[in-house]
N, C-alpha and C. Protein backbone atom coordinates (compact mmCIF):
# COMPACT_ATOMS: atom_id res chain seq x y z
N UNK A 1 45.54 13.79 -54.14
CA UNK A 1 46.94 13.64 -53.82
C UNK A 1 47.71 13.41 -55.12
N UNK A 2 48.91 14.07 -54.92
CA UNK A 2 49.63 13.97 -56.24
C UNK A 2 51.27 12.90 -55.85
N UNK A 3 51.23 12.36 -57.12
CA UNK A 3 52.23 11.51 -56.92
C UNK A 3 53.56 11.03 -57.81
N UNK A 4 54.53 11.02 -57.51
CA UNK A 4 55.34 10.80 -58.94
C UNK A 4 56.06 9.15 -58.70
N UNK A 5 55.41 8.61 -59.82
CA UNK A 5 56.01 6.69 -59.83
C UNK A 5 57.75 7.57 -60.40
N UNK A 6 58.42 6.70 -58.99
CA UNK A 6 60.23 6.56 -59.56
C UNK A 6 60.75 5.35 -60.06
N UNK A 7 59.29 4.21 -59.04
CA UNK A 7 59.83 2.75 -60.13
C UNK A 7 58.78 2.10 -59.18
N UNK A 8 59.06 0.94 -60.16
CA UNK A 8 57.78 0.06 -60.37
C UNK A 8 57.99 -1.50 -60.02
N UNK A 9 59.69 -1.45 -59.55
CA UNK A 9 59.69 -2.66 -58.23
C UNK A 9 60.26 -2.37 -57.42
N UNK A 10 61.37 -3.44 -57.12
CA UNK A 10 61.94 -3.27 -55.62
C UNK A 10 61.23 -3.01 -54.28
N UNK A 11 61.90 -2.38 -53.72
CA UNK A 11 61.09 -1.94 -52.24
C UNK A 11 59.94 -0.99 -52.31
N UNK A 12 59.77 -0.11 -53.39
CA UNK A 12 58.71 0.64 -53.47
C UNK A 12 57.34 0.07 -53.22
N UNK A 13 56.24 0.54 -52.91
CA UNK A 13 54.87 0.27 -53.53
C UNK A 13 54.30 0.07 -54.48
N UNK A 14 54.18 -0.85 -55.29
CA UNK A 14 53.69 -0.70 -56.35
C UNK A 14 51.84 -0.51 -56.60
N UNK A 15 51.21 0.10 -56.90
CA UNK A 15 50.10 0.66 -56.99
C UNK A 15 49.83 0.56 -58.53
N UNK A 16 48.72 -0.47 -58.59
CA UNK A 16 48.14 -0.84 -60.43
C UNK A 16 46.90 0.26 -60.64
N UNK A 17 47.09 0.26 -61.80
CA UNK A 17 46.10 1.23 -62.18
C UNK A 17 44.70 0.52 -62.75
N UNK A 18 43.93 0.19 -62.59
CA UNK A 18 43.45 -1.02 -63.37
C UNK A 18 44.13 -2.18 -63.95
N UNK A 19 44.60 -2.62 -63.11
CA UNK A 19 45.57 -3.76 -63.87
C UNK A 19 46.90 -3.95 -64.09
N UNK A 20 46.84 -2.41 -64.29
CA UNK A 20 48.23 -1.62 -64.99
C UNK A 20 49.29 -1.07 -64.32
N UNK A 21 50.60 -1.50 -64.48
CA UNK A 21 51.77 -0.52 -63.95
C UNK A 21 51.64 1.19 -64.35
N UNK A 22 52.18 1.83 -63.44
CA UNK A 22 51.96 3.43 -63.80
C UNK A 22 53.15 3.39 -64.43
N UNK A 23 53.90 4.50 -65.31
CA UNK A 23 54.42 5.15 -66.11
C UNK A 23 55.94 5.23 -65.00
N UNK A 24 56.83 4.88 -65.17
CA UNK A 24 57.97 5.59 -64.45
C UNK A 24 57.82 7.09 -65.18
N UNK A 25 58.36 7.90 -64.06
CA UNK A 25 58.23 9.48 -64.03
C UNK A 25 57.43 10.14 -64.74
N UNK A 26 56.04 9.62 -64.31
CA UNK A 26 54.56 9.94 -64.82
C UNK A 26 53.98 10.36 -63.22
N UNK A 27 53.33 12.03 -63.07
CA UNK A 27 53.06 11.93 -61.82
C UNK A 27 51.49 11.67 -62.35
N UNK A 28 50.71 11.29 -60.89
CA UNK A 28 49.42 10.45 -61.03
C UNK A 28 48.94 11.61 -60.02
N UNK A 29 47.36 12.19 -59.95
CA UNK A 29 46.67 12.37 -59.07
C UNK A 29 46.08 11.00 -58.33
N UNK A 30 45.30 10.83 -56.84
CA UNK A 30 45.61 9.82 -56.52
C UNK A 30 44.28 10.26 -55.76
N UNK A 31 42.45 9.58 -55.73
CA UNK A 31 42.08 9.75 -54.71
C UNK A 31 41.24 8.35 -54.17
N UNK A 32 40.65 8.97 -53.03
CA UNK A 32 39.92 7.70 -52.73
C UNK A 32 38.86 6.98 -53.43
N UNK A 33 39.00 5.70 -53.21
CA UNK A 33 37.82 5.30 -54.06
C UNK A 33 36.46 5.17 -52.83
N UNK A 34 37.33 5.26 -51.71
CA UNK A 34 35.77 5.24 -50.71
C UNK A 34 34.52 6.24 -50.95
N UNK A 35 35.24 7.20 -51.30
CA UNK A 35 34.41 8.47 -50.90
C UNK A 35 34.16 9.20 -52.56
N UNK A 36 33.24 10.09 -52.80
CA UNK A 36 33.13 10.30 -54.09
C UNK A 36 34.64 11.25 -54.69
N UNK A 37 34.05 11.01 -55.47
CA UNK A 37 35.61 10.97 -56.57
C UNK A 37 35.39 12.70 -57.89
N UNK A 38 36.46 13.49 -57.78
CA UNK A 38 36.12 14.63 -58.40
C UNK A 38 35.53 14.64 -60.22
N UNK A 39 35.45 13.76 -60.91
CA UNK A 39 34.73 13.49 -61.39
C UNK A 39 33.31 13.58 -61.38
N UNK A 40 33.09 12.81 -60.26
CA UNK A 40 31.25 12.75 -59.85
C UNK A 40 30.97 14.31 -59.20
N UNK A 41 31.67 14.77 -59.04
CA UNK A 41 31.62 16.25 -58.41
C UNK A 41 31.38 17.51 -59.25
N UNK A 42 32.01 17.27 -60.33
CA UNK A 42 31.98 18.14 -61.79
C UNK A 42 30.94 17.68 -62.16
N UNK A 43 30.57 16.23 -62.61
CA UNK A 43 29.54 16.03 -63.31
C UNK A 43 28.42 16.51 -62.64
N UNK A 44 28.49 16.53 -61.59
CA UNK A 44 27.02 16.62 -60.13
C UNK A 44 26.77 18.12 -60.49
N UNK A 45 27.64 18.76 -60.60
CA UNK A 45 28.03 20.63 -60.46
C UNK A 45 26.98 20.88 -61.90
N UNK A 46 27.80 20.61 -62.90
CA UNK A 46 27.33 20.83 -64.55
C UNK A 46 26.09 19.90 -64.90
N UNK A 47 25.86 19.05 -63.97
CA UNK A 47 24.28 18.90 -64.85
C UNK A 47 23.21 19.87 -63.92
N UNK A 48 23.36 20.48 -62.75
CA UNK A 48 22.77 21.00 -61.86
C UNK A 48 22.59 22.31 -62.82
N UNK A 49 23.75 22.52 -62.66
CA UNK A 49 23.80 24.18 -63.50
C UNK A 49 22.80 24.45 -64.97
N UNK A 50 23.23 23.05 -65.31
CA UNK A 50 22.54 23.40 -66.64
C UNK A 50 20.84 23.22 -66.60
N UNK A 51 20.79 22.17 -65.72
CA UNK A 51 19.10 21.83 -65.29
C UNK A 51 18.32 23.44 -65.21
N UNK A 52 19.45 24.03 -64.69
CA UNK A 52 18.89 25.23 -63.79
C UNK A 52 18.82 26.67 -64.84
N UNK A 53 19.45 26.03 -65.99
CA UNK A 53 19.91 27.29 -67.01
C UNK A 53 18.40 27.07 -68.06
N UNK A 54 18.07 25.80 -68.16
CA UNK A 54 17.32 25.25 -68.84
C UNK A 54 15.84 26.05 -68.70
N UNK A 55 15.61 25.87 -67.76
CA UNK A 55 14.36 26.39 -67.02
C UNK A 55 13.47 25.64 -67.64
N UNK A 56 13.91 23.87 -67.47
CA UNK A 56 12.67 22.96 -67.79
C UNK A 56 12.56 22.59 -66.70
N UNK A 57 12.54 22.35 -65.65
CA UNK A 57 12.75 21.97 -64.23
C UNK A 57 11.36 22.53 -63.68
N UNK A 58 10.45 21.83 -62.62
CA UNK A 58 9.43 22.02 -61.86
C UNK A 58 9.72 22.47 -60.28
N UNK A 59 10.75 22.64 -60.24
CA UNK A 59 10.83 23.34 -58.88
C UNK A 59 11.09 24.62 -58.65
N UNK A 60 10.30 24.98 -57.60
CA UNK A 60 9.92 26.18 -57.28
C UNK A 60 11.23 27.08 -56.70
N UNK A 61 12.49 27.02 -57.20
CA UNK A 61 13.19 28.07 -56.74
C UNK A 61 13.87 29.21 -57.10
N UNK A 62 14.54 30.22 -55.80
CA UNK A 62 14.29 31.17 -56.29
C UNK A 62 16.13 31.86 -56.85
N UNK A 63 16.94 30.59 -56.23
CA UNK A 63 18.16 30.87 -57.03
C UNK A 63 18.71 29.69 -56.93
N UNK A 64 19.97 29.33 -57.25
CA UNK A 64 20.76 28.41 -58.15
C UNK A 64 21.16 27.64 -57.00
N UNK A 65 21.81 28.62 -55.71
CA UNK A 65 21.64 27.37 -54.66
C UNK A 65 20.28 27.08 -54.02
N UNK A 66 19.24 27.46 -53.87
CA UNK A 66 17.93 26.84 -53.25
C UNK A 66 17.50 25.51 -54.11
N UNK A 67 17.73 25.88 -55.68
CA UNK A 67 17.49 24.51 -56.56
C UNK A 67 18.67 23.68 -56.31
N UNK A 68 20.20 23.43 -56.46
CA UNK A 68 21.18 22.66 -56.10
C UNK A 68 20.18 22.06 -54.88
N UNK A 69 19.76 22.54 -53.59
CA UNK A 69 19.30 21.93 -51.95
C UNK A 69 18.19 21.49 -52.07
N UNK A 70 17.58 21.71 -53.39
CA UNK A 70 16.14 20.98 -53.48
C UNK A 70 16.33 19.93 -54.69
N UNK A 71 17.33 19.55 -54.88
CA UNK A 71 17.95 18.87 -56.01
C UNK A 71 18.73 17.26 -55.30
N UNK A 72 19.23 17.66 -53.89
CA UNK A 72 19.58 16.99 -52.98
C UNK A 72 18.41 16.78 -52.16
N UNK A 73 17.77 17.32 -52.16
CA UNK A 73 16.69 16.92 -51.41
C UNK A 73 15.73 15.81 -51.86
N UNK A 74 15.42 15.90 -52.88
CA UNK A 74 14.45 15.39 -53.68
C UNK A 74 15.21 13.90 -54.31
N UNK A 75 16.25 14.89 -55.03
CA UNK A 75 17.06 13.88 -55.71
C UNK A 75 17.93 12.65 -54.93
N UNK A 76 18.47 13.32 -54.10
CA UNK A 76 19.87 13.18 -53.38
C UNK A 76 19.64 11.80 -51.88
N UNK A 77 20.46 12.03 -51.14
CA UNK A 77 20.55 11.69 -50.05
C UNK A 77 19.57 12.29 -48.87
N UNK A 78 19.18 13.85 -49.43
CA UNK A 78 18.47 14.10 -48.50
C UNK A 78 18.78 15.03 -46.68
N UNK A 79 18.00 14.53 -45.85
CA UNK A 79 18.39 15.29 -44.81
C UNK A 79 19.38 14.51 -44.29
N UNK A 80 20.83 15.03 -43.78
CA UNK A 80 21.24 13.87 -42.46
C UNK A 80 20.76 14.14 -41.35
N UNK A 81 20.23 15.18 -40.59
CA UNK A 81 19.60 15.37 -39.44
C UNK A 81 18.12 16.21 -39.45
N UNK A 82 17.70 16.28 -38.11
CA UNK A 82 16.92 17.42 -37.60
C UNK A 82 16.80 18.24 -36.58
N UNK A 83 16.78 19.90 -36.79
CA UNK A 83 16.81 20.51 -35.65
C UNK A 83 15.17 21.20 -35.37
N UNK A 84 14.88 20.82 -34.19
CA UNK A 84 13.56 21.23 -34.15
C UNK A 84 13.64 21.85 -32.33
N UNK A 85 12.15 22.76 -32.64
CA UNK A 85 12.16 23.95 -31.11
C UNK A 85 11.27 23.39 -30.69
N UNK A 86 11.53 22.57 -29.15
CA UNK A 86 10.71 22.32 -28.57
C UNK A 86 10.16 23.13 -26.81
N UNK A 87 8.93 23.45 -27.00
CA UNK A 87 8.44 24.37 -25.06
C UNK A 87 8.62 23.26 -24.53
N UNK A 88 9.77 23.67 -23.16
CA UNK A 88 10.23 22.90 -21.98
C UNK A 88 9.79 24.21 -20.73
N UNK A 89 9.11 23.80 -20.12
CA UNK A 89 8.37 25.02 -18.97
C UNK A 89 8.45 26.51 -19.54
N UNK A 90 7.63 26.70 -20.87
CA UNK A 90 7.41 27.76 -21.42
C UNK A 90 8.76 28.29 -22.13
N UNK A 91 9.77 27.73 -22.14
CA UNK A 91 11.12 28.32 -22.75
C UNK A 91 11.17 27.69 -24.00
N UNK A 92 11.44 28.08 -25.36
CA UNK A 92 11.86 26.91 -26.82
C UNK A 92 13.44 26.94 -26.13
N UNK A 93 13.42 25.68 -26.39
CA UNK A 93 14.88 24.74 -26.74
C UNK A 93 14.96 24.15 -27.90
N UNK A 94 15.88 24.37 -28.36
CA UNK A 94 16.31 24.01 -30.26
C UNK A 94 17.45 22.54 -29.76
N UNK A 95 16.63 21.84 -30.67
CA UNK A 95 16.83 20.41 -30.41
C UNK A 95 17.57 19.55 -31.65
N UNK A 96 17.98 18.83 -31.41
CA UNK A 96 18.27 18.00 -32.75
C UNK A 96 18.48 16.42 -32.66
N UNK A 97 17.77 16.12 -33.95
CA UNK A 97 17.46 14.34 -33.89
C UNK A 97 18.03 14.04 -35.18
N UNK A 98 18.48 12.94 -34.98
CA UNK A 98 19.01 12.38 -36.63
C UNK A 98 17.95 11.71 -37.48
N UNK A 99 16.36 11.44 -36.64
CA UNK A 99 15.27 10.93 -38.12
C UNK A 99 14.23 11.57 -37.91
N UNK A 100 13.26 11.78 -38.64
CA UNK A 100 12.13 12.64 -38.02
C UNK A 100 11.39 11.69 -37.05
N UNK A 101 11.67 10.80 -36.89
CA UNK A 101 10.97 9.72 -35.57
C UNK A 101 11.46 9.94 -34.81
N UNK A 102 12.93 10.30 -34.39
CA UNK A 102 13.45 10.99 -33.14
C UNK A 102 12.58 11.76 -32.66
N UNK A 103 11.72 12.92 -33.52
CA UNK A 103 11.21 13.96 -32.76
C UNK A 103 10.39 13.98 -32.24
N UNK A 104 9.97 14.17 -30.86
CA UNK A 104 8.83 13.71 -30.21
C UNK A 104 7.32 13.72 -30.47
N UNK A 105 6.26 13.45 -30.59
CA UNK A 105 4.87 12.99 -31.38
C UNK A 105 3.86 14.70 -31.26
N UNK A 106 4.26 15.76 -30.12
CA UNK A 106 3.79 16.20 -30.29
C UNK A 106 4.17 17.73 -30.81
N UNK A 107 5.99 17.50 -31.08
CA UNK A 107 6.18 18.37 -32.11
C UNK A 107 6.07 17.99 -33.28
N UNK A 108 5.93 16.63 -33.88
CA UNK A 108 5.55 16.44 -35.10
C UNK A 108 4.23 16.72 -35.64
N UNK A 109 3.99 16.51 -34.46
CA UNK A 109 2.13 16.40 -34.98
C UNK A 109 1.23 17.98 -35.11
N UNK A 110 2.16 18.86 -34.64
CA UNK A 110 2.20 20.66 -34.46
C UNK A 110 1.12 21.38 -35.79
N UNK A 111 0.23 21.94 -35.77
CA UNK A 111 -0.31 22.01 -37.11
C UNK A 111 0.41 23.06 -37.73
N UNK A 112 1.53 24.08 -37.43
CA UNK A 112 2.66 24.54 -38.35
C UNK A 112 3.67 24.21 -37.82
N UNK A 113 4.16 22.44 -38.11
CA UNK A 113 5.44 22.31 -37.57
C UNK A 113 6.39 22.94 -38.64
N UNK A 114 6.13 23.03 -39.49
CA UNK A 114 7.21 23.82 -40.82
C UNK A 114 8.06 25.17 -39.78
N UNK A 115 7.14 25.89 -38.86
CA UNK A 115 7.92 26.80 -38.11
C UNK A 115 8.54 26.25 -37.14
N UNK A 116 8.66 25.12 -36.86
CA UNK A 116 9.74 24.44 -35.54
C UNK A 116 10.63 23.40 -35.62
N UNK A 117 9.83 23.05 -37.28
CA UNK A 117 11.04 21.77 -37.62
C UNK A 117 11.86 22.12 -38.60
N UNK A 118 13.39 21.71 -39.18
CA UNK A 118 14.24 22.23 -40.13
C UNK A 118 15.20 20.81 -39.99
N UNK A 119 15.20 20.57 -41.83
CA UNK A 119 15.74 19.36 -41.52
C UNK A 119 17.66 19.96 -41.93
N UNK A 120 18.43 19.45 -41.88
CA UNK A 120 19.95 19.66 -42.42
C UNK A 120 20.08 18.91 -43.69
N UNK A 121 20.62 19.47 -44.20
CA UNK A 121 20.76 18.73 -45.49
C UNK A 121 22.13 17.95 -46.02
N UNK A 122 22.33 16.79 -45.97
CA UNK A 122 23.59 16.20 -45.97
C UNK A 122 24.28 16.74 -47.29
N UNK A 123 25.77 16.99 -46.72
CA UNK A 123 26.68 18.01 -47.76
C UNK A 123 26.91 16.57 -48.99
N UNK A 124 26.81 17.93 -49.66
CA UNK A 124 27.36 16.93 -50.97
C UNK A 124 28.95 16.61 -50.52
N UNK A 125 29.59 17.26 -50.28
CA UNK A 125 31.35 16.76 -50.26
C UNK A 125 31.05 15.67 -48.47
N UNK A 126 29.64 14.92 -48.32
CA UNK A 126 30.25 13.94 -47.09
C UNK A 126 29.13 13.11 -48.04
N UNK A 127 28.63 12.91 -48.91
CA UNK A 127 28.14 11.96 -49.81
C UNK A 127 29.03 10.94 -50.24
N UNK A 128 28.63 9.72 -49.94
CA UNK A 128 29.78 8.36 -50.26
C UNK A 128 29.79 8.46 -51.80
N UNK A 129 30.57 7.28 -52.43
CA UNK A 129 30.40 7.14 -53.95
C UNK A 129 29.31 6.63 -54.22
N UNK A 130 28.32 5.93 -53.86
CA UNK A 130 27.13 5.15 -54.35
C UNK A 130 26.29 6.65 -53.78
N UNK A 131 26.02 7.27 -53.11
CA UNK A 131 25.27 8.25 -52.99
C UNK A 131 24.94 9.19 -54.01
N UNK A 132 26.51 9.16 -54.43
CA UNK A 132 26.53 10.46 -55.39
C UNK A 132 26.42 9.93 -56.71
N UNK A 133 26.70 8.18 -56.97
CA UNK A 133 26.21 7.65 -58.31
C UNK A 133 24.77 7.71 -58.29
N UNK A 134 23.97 7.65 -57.25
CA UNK A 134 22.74 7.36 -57.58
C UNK A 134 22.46 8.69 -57.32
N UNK A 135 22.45 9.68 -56.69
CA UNK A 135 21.94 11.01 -57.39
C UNK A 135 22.05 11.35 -58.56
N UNK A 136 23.35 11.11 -59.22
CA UNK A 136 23.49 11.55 -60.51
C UNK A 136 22.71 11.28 -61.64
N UNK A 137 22.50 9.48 -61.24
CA UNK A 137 21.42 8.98 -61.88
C UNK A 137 20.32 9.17 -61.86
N UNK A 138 19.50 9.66 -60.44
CA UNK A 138 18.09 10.19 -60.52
C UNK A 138 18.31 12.00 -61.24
N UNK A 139 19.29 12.44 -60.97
CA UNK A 139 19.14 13.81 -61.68
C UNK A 139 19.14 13.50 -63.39
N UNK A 140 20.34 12.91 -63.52
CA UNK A 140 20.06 12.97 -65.19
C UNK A 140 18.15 12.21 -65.48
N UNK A 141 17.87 11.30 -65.11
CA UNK A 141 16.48 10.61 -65.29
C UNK A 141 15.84 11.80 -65.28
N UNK A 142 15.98 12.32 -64.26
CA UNK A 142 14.84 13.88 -63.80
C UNK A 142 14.96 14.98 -65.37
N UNK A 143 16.08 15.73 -65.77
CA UNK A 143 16.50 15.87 -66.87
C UNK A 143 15.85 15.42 -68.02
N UNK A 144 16.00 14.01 -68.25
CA UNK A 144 15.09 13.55 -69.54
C UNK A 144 13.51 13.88 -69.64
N UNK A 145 13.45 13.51 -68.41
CA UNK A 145 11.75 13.40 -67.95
C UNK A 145 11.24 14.82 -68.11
N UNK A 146 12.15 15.65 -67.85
CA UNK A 146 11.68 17.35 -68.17
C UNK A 146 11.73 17.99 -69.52
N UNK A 147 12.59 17.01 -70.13
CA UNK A 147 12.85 17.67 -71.60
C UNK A 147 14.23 17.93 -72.05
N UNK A 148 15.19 18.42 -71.29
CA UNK A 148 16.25 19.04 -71.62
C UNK A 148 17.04 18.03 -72.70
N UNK A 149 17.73 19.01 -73.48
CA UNK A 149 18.12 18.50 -74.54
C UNK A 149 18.82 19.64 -74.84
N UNK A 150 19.26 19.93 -74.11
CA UNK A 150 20.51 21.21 -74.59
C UNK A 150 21.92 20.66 -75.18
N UNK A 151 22.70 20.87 -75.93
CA UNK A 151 24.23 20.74 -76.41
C UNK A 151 24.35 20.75 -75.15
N UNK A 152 25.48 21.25 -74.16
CA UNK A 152 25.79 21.05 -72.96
C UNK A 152 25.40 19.83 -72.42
N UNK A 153 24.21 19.41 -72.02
CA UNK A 153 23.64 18.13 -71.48
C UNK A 153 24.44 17.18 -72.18
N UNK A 154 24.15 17.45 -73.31
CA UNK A 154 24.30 16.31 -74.35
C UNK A 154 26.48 15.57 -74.61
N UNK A 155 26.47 16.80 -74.15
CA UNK A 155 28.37 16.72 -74.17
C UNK A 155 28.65 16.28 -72.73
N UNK A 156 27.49 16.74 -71.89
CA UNK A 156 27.97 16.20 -70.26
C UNK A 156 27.85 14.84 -70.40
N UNK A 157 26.86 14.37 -71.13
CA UNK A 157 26.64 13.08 -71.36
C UNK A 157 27.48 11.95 -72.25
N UNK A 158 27.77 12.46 -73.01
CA UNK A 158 28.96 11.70 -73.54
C UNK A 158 30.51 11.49 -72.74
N UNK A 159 30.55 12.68 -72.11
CA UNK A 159 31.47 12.32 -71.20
C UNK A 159 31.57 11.44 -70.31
N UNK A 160 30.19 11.48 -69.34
CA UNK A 160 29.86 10.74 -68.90
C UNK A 160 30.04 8.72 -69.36
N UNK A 161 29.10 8.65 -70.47
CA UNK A 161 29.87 7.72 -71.18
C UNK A 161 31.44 6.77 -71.74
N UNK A 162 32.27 8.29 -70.95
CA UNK A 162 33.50 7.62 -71.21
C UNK A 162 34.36 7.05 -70.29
């Protein structure tokens, strides 16, 4: 949200910036602090990309979004749900549970449940702010641990720092 301070008492709102009065006729972008913040979104984007440019990375994929979903997967938050096919008097019905304990014992226990179970993968843009701080943090860790040391990294990182 974009915003333009006209003044900084009276009846207005006043809104501190850290502490700080805003600027009369300084406009401000304005977002939530509940929810992740476009910052963590860029940074999330550009260390992914570069992980992926790197080709120091141990995962097996076969393009840029399958690694981003196995990046969340691994890294991330993970699944928010599950949809799985279960025989109800010989018919599949496609089902869905929010933990894999929802799903009943003897579609889990299926010796290729991989063909009946599929988990969802929680979107990065419904990731809170601590979700997406601590992915960021297990991705960059992941990063070191692989090697990367590219310029790029290294400038994402200082930014980061600031």
């Amino acid at each position: 949200m974009k915003g333009l301070v006209t003044e900084t008492s009276g009846q207005s709102a006043v809104i501190l910036f850290d502490g700080q009065l805003p600027d009369v006729g300084a406009y401000y972008f304005l977002e939530s602090a509940q929810g992740g913040t476009n910052a963590q979104n860029k940074a999330f984007h550009a260390l992914v990309m570069e992980y992926w440019k790197s080709g120091q990375h141990s995962y097996n994929a076969s393009s840029y979004l399958d690694f981003r979903n196995q990046i969340k997967r691994h890294l991330g938050a993970g699944f928010e749900a599950y949809i799985y096919i279960e025989m109800v008097s010989g018919v599949p019905i496609i089902k869905d549970a929010k933990s894999i304990d929802d799903i009943p014992d003897h579609v889990r226990n299926y010796p290729d449940f991989r063909d009946i179970i599929r988990g969802r993968l929680k979107s990065w843009s419904d990731y809170t702010l601590k979700e997406r701080k601590s992915t960021i943090d297990n991705l960059i860790a992941d990063m070191i641990q692989a090697g990367v040391n590219t310029k790029k990294f290294q400038d994402i990182m200082e930014g980061l720092e600031k």
